[in-house]
PDB file of N, CA and C in Angstrom:
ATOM      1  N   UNK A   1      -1.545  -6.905  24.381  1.00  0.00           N
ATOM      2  CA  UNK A   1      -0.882  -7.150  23.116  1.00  0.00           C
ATOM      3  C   UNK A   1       0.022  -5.963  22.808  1.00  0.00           C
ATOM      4  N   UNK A   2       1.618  -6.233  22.333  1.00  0.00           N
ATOM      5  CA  UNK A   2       2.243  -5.562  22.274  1.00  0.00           C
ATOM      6  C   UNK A   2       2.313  -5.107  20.696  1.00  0.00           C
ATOM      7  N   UNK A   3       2.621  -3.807  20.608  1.00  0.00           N
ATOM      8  CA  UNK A   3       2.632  -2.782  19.289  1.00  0.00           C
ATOM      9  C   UNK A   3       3.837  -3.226  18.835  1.00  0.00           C
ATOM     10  N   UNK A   4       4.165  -3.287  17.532  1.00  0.00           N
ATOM     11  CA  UNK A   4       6.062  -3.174  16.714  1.00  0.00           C
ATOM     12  C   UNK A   4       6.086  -1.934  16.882  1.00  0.00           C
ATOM     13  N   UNK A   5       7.197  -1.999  17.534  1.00  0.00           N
ATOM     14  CA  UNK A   5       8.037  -0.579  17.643  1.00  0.00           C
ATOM     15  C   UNK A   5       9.733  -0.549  17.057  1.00  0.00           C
ATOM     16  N   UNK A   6      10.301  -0.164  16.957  1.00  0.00           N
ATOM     17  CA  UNK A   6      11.768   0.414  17.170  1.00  0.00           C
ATOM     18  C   UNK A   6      12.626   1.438  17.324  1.00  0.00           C
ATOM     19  N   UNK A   7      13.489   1.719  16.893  1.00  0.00           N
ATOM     20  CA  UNK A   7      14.270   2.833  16.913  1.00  0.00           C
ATOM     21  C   UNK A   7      15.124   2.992  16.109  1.00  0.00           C
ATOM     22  N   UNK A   8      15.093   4.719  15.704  1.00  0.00           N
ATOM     23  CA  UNK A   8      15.859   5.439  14.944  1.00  0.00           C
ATOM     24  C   UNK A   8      17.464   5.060  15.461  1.00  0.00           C
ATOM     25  N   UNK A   9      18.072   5.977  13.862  1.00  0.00           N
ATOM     26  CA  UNK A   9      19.904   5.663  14.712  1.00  0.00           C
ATOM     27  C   UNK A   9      19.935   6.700  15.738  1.00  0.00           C
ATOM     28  N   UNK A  10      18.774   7.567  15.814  1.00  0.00           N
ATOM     29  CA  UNK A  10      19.131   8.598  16.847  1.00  0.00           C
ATOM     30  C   UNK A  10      18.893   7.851  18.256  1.00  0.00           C
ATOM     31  N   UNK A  11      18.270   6.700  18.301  1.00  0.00           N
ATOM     32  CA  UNK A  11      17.599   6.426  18.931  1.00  0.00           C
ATOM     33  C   UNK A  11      16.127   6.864  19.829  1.00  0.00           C
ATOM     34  N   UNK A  12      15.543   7.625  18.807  1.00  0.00           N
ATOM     35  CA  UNK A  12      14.455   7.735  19.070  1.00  0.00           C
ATOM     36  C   UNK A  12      12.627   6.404  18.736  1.00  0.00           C
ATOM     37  N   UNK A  13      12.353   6.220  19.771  1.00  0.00           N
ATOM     38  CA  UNK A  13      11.159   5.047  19.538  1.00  0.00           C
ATOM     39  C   UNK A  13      10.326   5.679  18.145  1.00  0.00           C
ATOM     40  N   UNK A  14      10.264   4.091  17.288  1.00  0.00           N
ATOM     41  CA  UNK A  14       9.447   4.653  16.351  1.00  0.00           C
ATOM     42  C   UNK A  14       8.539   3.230  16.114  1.00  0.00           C
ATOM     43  N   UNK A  15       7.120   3.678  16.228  1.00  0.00           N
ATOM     44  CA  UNK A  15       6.419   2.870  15.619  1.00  0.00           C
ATOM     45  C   UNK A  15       6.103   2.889  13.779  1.00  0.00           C
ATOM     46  N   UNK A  16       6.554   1.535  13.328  1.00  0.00           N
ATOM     47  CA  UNK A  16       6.300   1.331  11.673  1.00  0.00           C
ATOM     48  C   UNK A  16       4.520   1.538  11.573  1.00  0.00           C
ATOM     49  N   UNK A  17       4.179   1.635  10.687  1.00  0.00           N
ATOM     50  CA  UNK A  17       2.632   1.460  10.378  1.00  0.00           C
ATOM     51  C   UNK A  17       2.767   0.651   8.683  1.00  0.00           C
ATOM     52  N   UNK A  18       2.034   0.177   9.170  1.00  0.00           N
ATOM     53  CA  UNK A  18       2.372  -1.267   7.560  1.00  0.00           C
ATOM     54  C   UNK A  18       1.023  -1.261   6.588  1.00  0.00           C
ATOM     55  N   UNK A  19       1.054  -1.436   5.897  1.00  0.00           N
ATOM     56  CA  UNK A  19       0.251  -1.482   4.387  1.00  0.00           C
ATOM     57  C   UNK A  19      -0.777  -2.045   4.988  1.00  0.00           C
ATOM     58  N   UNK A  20      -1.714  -1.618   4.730  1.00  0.00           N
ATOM     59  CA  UNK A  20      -3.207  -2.572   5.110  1.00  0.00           C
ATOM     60  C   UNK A  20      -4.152  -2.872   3.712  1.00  0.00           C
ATOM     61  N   UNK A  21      -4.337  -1.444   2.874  1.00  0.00           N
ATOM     62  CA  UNK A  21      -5.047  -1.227   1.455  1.00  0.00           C
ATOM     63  C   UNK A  21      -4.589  -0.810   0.486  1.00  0.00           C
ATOM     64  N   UNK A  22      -4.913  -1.171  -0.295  1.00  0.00           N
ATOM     65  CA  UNK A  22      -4.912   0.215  -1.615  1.00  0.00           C
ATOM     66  C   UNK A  22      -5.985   0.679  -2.012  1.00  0.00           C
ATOM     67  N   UNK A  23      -6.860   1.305  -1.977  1.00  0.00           N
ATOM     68  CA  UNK A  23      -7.919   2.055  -2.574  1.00  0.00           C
ATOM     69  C   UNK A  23      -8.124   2.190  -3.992  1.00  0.00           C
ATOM     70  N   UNK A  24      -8.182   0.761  -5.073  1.00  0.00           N
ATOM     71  CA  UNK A  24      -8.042   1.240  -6.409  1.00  0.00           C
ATOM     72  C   UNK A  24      -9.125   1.467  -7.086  1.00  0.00           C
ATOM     73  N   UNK A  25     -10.303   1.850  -6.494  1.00  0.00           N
ATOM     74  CA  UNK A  25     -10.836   2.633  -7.394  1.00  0.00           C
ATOM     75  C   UNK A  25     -10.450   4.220  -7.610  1.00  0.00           C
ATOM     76  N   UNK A  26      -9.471   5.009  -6.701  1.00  0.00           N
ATOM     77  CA  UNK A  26      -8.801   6.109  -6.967  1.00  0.00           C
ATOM     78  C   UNK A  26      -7.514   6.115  -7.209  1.00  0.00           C
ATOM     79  N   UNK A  27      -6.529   4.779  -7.271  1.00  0.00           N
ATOM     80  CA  UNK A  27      -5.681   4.764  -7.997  1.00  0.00           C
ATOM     81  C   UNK A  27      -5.460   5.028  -9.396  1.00  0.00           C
ATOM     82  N   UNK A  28      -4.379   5.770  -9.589  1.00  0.00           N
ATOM     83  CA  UNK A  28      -4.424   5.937 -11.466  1.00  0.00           C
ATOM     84  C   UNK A  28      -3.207   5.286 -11.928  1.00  0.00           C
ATOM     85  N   UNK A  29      -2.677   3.899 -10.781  1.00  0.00           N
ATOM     86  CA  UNK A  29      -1.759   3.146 -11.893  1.00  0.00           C
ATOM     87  C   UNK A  29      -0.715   3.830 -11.983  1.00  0.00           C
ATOM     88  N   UNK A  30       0.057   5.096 -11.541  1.00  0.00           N
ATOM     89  CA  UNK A  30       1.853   6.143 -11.698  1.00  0.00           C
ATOM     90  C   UNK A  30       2.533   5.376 -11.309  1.00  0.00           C
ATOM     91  N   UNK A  31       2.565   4.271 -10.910  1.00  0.00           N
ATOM     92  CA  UNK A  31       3.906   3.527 -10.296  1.00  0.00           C
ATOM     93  C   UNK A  31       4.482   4.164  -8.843  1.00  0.00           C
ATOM     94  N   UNK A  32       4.382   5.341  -8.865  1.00  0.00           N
ATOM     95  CA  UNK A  32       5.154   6.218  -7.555  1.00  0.00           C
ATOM     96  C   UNK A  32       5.462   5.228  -6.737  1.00  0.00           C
ATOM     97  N   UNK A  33       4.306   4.534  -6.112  1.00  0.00           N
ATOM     98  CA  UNK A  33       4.744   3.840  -4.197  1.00  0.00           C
ATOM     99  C   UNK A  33       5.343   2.419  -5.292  1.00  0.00           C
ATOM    100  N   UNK A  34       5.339   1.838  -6.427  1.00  0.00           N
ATOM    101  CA  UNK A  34       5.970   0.707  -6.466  1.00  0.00           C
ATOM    102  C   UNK A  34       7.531   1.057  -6.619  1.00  0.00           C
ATOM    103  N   UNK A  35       7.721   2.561  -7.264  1.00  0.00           N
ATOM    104  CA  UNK A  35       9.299   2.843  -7.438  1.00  0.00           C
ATOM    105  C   UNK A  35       9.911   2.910  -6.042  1.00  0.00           C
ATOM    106  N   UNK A  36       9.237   3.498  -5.247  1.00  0.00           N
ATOM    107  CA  UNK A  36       9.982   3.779  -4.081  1.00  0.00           C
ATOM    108  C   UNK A  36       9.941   2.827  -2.739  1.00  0.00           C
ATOM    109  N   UNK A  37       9.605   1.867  -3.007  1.00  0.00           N
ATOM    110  CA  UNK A  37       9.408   0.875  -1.903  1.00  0.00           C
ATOM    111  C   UNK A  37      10.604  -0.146  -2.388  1.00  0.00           C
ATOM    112  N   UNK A  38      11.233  -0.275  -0.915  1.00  0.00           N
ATOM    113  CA  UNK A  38      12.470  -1.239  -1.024  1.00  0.00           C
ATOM    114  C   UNK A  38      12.228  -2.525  -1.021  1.00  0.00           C
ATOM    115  N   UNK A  39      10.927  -2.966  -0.788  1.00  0.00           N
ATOM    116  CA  UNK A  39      10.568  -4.820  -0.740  1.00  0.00           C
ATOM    117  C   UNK A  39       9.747  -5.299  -1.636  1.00  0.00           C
ATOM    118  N   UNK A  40       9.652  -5.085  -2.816  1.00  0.00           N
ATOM    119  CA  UNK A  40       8.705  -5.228  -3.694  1.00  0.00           C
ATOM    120  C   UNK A  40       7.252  -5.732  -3.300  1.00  0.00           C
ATOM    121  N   UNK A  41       6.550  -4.698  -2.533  1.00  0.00           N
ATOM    122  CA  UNK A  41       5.265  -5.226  -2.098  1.00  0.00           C
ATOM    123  C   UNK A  41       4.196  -4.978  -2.792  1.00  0.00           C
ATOM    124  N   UNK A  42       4.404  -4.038  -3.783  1.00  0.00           N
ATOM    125  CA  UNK A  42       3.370  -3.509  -4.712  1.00  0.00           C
ATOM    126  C   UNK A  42       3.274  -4.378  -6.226  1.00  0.00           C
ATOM    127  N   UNK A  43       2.256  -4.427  -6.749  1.00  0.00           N
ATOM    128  CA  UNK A  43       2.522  -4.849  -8.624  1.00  0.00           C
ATOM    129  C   UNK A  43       1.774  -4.360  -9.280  1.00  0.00           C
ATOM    130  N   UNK A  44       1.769  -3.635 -10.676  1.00  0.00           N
ATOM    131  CA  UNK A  44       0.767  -3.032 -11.653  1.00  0.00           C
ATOM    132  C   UNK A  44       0.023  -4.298 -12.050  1.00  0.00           C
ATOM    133  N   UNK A  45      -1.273  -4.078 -12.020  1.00  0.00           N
ATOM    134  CA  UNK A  45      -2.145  -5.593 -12.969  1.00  0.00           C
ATOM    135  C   UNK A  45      -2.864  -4.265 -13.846  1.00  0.00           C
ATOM    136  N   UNK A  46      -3.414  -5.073 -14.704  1.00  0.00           N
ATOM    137  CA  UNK A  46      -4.737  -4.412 -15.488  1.00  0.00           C
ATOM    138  C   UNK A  46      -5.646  -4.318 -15.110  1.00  0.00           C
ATOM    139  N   UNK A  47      -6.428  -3.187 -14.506  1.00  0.00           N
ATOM    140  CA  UNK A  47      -7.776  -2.996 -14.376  1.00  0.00           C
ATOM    141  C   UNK A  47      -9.225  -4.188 -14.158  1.00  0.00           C
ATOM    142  N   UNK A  48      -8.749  -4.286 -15.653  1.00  0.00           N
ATOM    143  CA  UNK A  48      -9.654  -5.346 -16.202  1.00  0.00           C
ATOM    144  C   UNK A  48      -8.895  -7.017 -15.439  1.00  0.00           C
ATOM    145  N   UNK A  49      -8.266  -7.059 -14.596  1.00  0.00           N
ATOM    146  CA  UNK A  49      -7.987  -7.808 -13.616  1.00  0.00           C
ATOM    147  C   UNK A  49      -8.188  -7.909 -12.413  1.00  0.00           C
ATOM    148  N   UNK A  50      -9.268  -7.178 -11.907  1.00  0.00           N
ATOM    149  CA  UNK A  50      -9.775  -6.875 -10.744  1.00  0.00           C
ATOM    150  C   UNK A  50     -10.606  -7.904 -10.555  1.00  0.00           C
ATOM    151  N   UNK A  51     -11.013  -8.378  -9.009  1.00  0.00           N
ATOM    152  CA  UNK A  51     -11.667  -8.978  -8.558  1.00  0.00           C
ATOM    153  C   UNK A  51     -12.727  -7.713  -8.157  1.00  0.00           C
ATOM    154  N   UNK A  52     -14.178  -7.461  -8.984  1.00  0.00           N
ATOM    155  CA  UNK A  52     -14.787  -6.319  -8.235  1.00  0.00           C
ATOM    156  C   UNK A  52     -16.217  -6.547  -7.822  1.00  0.00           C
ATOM    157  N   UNK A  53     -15.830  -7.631  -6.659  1.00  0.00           N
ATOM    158  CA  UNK A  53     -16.993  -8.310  -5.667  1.00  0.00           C
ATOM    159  C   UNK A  53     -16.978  -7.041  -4.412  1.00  0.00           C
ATOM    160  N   UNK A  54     -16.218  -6.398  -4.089  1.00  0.00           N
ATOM    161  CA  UNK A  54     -16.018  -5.511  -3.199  1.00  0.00           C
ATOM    162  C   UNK A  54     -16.278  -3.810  -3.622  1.00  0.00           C
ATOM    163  N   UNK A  55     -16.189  -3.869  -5.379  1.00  0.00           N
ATOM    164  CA  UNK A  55     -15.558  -2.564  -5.688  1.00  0.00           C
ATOM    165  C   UNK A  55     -17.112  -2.106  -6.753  1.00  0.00           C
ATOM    166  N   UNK A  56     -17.670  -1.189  -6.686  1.00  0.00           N
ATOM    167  CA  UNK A  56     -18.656  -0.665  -7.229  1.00  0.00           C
ATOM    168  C   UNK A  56     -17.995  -0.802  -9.189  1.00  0.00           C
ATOM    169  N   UNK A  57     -19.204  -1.448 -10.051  1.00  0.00           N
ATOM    170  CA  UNK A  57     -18.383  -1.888 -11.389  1.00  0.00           C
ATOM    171  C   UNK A  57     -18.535  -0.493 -12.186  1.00  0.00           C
ATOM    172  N   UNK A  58     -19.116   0.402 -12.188  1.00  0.00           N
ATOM    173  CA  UNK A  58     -19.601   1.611 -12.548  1.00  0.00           C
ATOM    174  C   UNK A  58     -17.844   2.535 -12.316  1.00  0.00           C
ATOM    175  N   UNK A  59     -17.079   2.321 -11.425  1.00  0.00           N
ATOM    176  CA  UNK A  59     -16.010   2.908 -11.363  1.00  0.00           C
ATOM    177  C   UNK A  59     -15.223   3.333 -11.878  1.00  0.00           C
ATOM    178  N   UNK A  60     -14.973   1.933 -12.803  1.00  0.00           N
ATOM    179  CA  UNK A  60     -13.870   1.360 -13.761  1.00  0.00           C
ATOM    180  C   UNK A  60     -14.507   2.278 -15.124  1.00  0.00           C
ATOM    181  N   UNK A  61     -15.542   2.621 -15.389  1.00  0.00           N
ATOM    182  CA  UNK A  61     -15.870   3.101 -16.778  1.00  0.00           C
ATOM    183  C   UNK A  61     -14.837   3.622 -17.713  1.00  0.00           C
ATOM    184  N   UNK A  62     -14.515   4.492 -16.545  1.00  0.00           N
ATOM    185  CA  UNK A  62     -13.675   5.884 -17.667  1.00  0.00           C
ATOM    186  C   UNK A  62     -12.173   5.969 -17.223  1.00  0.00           C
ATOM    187  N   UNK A  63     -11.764   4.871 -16.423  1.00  0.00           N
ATOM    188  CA  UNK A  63     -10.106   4.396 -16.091  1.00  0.00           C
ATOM    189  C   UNK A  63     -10.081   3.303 -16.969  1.00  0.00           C
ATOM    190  N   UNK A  64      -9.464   3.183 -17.591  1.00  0.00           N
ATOM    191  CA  UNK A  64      -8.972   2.175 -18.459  1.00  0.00           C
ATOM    192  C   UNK A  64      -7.297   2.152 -17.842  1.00  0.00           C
ATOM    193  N   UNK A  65      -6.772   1.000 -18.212  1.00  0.00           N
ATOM    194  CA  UNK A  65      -4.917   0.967 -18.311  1.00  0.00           C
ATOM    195  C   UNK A  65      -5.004  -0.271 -16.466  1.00  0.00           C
ATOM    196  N   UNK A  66      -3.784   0.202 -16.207  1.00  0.00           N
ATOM    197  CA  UNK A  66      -3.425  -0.547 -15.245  1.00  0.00           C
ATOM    198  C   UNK A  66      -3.869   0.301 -13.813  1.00  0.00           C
ATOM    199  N   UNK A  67      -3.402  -0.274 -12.511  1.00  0.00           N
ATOM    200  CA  UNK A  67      -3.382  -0.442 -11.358  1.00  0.00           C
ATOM    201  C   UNK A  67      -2.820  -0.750 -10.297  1.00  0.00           C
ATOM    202  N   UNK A  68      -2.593   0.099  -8.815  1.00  0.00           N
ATOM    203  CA  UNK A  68      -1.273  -0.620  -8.288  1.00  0.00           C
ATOM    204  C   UNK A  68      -2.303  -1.706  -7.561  1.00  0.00           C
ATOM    205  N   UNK A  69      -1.570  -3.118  -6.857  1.00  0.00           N
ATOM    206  CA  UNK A  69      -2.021  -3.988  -6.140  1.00  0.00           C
ATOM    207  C   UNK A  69      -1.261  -4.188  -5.316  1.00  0.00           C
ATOM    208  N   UNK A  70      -1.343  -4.927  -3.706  1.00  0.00           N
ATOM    209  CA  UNK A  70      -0.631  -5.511  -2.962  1.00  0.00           C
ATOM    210  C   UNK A  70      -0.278  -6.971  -3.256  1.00  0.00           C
ATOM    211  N   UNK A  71       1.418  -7.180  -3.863  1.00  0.00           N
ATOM    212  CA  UNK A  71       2.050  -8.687  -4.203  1.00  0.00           C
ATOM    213  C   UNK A  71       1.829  -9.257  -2.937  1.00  0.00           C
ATOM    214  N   UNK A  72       2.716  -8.447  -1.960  1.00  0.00           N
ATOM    215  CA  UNK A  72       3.116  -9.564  -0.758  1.00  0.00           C
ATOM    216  C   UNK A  72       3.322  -7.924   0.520  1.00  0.00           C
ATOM    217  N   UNK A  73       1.731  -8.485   1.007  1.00  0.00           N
ATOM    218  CA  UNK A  73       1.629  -7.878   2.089  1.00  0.00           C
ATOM    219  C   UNK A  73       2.498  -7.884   3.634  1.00  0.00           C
ATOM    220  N   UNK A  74       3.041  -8.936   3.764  1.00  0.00           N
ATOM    221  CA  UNK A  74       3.853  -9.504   4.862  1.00  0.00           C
ATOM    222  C   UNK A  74       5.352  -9.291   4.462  1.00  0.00           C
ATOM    223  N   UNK A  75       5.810  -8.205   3.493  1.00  0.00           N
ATOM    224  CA  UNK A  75       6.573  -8.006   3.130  1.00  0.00           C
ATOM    225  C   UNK A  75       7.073  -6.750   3.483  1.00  0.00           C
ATOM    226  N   UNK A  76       6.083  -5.658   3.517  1.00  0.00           N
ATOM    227  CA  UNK A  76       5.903  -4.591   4.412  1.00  0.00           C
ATOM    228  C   UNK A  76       6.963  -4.360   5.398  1.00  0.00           C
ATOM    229  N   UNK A  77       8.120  -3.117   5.275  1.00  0.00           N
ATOM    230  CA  UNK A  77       8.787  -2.988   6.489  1.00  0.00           C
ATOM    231  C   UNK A  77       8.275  -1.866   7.493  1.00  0.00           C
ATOM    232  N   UNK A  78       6.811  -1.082   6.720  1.00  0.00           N
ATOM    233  CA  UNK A  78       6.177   0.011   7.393  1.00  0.00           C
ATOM    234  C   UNK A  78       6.633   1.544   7.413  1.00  0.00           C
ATOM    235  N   UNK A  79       7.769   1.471   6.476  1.00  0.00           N
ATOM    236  CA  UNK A  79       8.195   2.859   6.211  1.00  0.00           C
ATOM    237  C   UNK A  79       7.192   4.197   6.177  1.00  0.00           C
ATOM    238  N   UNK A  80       6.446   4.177   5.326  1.00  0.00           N
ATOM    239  CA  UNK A  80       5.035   4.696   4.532  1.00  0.00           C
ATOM    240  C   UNK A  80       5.914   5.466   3.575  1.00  0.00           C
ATOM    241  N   UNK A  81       7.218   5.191   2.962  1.00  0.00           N
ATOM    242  CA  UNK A  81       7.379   5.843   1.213  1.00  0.00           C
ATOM    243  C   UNK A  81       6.015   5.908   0.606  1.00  0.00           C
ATOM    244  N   UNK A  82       5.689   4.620   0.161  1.00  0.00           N
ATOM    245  CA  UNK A  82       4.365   4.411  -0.637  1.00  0.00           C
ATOM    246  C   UNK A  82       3.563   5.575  -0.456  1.00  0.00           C
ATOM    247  N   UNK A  83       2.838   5.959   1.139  1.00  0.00           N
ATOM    248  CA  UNK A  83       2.293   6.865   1.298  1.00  0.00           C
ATOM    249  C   UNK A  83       2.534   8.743   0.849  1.00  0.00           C
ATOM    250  N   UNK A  84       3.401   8.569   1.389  1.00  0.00           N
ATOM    251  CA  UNK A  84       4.399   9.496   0.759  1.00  0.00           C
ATOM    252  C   UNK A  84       4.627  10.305  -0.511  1.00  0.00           C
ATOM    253  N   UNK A  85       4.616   9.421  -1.746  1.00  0.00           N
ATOM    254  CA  UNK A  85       4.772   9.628  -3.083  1.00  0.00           C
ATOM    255  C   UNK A  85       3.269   9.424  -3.597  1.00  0.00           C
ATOM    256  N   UNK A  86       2.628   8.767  -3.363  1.00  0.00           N
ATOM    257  CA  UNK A  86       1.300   8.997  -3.601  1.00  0.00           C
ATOM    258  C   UNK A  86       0.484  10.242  -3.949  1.00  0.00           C
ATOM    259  N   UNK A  87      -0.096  10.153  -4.798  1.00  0.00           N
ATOM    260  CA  UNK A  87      -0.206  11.993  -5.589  1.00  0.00           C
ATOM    261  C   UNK A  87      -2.432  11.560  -5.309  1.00  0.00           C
ATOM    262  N   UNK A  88      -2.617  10.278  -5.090  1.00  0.00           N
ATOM    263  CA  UNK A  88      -3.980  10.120  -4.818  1.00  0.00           C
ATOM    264  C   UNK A  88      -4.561   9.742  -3.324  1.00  0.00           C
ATOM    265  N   UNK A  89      -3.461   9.745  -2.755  1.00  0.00           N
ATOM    266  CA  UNK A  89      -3.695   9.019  -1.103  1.00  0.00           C
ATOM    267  C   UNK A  89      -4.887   7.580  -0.698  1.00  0.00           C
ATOM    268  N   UNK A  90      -4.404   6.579  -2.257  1.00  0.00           N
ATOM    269  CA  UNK A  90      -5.264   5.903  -1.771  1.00  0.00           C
ATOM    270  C   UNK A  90      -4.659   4.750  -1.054  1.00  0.00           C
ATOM    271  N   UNK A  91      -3.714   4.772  -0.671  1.00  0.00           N
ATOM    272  CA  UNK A  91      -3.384   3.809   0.640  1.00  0.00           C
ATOM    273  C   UNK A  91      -3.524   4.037   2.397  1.00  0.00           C
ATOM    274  N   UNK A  92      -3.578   2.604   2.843  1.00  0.00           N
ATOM    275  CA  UNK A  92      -3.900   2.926   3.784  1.00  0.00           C
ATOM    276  C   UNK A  92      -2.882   2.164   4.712  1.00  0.00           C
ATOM    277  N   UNK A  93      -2.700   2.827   5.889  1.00  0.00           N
ATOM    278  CA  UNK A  93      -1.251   2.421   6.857  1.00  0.00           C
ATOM    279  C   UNK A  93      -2.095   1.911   8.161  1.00  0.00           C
ATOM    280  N   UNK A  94      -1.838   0.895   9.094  1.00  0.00           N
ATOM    281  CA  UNK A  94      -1.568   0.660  10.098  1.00  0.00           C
ATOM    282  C   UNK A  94      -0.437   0.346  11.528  1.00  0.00           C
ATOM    283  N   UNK A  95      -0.525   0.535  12.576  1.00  0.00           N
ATOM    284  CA  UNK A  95       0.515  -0.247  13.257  1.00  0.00           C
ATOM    285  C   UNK A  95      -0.193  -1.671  13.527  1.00  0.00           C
ATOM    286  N   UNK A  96       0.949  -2.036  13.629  1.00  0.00           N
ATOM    287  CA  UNK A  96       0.721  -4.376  13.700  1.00  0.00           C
ATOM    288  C   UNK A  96       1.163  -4.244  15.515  1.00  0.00           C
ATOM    289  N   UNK A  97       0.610  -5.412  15.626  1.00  0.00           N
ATOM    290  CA  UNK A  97       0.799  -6.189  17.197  1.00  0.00           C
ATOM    291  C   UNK A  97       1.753  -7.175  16.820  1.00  0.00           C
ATOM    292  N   UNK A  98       3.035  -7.378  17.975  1.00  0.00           N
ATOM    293  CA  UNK A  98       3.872  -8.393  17.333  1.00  0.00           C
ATOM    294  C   UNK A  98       3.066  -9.981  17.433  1.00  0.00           C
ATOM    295  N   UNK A  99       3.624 -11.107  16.553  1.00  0.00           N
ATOM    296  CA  UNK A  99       3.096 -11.861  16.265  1.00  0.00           C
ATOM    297  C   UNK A  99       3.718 -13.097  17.737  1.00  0.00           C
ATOM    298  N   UNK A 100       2.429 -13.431  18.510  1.00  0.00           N
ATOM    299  CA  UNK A 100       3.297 -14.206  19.175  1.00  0.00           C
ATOM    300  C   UNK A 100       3.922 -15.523  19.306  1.00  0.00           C
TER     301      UNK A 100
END
């Protein structure tokens, strides 16, 4: 199975690594990775909009306000801005296998 790869204008090989998570129980909701991402893959919800079958409920106590979420994961061009501007590092990057 082959990796996505491409290349710089220098032409140097570059593998993308694409959105896999967000980690919001250490998100604090700054917007950062939704300002700087060119495909709108991110969206603020409210907290209190969580699905938290996965997420310990004890978390949420003392965060109140909003949250970033993944809109549209397949939207991803793998830059890692998001990562980047992130002041909590709760995302998480992979490389993809092309789809055959």
């Amino acid at each position: 199975m082959s990796i996505i790869t491409g290349l710089t204008r220098g032409g140097v090989q570059w593998t993308p690594s694409f959105i896999m998570a967000i980690n919001q129980t250490i998100c604090i909701g700054c917007g950062r990775c939704y300002k700087v991402c060119p495909r709108d893959v991110f969206e603020l919800i409210d907290r209190e909009d969580l699905e938290l079958d996965d997420l310990d409920d004890d978390a949420f106590d003392d965060a109140p306000g909003m949250v970033m979420n993944i809109r549209d994961l397949m939207d991803c061009i793998g830059c890692e801005a998001c990562s980047r501007t992130c002041p909590k590092n709760c995302l998480s990057h992979a490389p993809q296998a092309l789809a055959a």
